[in-house]
Protein backbone atom coordinates (compact mmCIF):
# COMPACT_ATOMS: atom_id res chain seq x y z
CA UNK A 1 22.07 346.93 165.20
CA UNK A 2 25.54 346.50 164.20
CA UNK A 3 25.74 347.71 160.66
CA UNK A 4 29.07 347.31 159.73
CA UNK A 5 29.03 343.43 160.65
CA UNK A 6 26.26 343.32 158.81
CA UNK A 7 27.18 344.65 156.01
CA UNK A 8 30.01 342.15 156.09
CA UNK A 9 27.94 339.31 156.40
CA UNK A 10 25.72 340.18 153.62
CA UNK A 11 29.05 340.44 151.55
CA UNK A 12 29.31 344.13 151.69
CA UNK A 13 26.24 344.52 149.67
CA UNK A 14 25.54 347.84 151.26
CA UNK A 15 22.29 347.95 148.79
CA UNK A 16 20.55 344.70 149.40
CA UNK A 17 21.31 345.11 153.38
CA UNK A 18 19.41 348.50 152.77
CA UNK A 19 16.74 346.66 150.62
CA UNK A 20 16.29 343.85 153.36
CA UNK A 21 16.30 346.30 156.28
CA UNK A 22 13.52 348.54 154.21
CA UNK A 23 11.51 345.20 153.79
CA UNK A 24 11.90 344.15 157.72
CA UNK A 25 10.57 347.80 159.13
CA UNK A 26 7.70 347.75 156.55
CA UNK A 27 7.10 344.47 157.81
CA UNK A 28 7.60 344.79 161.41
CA UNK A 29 4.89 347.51 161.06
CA UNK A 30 1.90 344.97 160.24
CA UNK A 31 3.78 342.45 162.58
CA UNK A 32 3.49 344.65 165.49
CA UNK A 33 -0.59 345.25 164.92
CA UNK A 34 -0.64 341.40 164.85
CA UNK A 35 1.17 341.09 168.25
CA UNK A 36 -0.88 343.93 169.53
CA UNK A 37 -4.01 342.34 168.51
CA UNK A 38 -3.11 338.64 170.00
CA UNK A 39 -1.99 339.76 173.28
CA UNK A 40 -5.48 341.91 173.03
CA UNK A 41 -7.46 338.49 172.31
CA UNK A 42 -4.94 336.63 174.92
CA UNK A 43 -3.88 334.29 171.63
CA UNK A 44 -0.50 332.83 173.15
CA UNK A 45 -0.08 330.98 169.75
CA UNK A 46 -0.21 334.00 167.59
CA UNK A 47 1.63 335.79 169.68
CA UNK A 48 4.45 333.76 170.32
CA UNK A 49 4.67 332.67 166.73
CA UNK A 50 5.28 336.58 165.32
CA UNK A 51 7.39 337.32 168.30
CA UNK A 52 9.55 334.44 166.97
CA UNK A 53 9.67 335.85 163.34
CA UNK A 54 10.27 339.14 164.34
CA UNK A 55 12.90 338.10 166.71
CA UNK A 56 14.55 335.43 163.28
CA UNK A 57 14.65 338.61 161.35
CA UNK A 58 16.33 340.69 163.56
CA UNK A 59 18.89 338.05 164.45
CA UNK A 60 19.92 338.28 160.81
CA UNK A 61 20.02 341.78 160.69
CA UNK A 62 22.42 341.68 163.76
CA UNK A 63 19.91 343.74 165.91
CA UNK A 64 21.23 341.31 168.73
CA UNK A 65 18.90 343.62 171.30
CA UNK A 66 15.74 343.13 169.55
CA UNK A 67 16.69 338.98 168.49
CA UNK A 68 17.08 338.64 172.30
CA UNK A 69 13.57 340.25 173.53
């Protein structure tokens, strides 16, 4: 992640960056147990749908690496 772009494109609101980043790995947590369980039960469709929101979140956190997995 490239913190100091995005701090500049949340405005240079260091404390709601922090407060958005705190909500994503909380999150990213249950997110993860979902993927784990799909891929488990061989559910393509819930699978692919939290890889996408996990991937939308970190594109806006400018965790390019993770957005691109």
């Amino acid at each position: 992640m490239d913190y100091a772009l995005a701090v500049h494109e949340f405005g240079n609101n260091r404390a709601l960056l922090n407060t958005v980043l705190d909500n994503f790995l909380k999150g990213v947590e249950t997110q993860m147990a979902l993927v784990k369980t799909a891929a488990d039960r061989q559910d393509a469709t819930t699978l692919s749908s939290e890889a996408h929101r996990i991937r939308g979140a970190a594109a806006s956190l400018t965790a390019r690496a993770v957005a691109r997995a």
